[in-house]
N, C-alpha and C. Protein backbone atom coordinates (compact mmCIF):
# COMPACT_ATOMS: atom_id res chain seq x y z
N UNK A 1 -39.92 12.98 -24.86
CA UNK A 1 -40.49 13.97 -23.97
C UNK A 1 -41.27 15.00 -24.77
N UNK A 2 -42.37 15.37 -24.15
CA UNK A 2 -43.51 16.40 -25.09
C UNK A 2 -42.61 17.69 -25.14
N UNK A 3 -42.03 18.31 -23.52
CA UNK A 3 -41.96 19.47 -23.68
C UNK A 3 -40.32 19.75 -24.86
N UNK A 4 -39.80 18.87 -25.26
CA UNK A 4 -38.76 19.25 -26.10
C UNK A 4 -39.43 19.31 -27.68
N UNK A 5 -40.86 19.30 -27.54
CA UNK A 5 -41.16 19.15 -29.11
C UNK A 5 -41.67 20.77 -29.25
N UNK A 6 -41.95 21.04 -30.97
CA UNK A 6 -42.60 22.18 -31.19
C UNK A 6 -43.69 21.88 -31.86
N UNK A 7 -45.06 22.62 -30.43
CA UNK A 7 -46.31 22.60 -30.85
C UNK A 7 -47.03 23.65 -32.09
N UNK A 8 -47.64 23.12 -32.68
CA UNK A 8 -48.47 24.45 -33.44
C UNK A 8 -49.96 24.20 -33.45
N UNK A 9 -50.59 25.34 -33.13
CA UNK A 9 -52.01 25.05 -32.84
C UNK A 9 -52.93 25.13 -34.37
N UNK A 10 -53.63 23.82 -33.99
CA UNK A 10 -54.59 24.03 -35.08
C UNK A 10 -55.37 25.32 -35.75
N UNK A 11 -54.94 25.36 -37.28
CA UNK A 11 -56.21 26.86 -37.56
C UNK A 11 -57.51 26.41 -37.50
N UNK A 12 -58.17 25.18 -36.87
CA UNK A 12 -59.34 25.39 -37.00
C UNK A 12 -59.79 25.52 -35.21
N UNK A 13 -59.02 25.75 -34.69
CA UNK A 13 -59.07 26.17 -32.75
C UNK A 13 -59.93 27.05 -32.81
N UNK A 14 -60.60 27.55 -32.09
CA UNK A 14 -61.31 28.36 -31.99
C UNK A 14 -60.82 30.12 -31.76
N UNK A 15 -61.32 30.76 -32.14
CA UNK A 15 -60.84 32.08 -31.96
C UNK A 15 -61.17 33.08 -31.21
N UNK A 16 -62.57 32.45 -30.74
CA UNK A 16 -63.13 33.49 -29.72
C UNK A 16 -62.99 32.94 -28.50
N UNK A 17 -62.06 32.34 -27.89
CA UNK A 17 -61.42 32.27 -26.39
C UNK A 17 -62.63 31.06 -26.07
N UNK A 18 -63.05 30.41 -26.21
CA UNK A 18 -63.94 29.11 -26.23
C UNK A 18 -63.02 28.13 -25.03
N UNK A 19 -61.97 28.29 -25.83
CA UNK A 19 -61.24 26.93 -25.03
C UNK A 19 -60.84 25.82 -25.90
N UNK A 20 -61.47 25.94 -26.94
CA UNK A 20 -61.32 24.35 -28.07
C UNK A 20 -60.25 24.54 -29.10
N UNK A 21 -59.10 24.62 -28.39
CA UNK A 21 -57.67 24.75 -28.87
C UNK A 21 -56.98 23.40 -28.92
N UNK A 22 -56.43 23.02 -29.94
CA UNK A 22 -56.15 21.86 -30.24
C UNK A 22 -54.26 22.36 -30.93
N UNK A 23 -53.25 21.35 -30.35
CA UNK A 23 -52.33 21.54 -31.09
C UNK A 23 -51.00 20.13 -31.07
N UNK A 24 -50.54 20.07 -32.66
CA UNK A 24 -50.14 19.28 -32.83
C UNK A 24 -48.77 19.50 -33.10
N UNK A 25 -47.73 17.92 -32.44
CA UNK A 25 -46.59 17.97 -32.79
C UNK A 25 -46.27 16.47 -33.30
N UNK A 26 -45.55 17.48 -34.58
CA UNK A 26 -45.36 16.12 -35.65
C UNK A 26 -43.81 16.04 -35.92
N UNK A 27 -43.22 14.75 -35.66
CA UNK A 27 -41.81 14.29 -35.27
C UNK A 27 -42.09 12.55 -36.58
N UNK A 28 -41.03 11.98 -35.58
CA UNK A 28 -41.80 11.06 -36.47
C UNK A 28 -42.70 9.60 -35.93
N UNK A 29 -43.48 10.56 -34.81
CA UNK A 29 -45.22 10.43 -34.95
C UNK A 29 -45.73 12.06 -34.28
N UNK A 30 -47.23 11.60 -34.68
CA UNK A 30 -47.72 13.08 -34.04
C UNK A 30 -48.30 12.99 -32.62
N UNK A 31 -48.26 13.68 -31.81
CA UNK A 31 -48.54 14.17 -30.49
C UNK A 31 -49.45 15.02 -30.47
N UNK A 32 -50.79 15.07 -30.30
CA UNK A 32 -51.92 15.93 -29.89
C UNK A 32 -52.32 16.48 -28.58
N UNK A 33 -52.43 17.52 -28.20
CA UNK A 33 -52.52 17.78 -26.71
C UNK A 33 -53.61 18.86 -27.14
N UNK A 34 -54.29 19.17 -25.81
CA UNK A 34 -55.06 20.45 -25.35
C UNK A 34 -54.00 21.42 -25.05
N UNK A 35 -54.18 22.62 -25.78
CA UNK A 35 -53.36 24.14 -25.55
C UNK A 35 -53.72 24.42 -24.43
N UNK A 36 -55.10 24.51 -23.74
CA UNK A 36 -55.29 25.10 -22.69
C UNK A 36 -54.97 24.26 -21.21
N UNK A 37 -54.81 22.51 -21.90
CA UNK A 37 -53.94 22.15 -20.59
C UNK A 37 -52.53 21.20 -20.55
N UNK A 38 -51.36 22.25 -21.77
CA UNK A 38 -50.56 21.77 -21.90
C UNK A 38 -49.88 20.36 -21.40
N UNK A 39 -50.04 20.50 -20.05
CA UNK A 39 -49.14 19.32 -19.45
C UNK A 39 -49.92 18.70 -18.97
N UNK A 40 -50.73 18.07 -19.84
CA UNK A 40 -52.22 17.08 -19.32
C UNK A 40 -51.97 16.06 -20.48
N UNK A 41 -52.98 15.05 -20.50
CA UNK A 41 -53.11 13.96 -21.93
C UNK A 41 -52.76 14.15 -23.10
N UNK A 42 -51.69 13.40 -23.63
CA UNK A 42 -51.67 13.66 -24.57
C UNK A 42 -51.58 12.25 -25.69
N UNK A 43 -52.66 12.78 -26.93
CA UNK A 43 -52.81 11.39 -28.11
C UNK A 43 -51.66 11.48 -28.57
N UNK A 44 -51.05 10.16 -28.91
CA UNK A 44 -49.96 9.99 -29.87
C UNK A 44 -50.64 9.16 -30.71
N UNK A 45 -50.22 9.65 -32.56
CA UNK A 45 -50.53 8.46 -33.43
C UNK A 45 -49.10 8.17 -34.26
N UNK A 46 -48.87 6.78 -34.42
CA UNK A 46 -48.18 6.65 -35.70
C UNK A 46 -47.74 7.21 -36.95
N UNK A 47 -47.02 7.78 -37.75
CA UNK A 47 -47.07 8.31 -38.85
C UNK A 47 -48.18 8.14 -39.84
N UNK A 48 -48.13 6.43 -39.91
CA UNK A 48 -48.81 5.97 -40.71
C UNK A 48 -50.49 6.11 -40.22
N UNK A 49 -50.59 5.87 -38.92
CA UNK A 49 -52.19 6.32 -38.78
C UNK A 49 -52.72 7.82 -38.52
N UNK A 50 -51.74 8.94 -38.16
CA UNK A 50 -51.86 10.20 -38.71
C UNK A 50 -52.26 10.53 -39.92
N UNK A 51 -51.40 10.12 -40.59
CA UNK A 51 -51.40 10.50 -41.75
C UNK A 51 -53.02 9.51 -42.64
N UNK A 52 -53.79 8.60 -42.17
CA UNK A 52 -54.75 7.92 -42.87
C UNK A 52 -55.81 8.96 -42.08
N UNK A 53 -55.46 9.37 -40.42
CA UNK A 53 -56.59 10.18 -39.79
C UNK A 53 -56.77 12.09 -40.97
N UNK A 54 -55.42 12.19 -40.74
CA UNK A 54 -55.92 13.39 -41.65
C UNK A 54 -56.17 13.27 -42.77
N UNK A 55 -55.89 12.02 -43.92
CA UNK A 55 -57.32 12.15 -44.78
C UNK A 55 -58.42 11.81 -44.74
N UNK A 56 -58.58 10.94 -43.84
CA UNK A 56 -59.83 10.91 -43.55
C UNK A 56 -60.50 11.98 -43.49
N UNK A 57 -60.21 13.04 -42.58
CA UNK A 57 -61.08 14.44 -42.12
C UNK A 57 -61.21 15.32 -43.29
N UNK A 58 -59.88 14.96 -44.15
CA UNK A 58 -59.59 15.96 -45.38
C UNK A 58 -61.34 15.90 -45.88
């Protein structure tokens, strides 16, 4: 279940109230959702393909 996890929002979200708030919960896989519509879609990846997506971006 999403709502028993703890989200933390990306530092690269936007700061001036935009809307492009992004936040992730990492268990053991990660869960990506929109902050601004919590209980809407949410990406799940694998450990293992989390972890290849964020170096990738690195």
């Amino acid at each position: 279940m999403t709502h028993d996890r703890i989200w933390r929002k990306s530092t690269f979200s936007s700061a001036n109230g935009s809307g492009e708030c992004v936040e992730v919960s990492l268990a053991q896989d990660a869960l990506v959702r929109d902050s601004k519509n919590a209980g809407g879609d949410v990406l799940a990846f694998s450990a293992p393909a989390w972890r290849a997506l964020v170096s990738w971006l690195g």
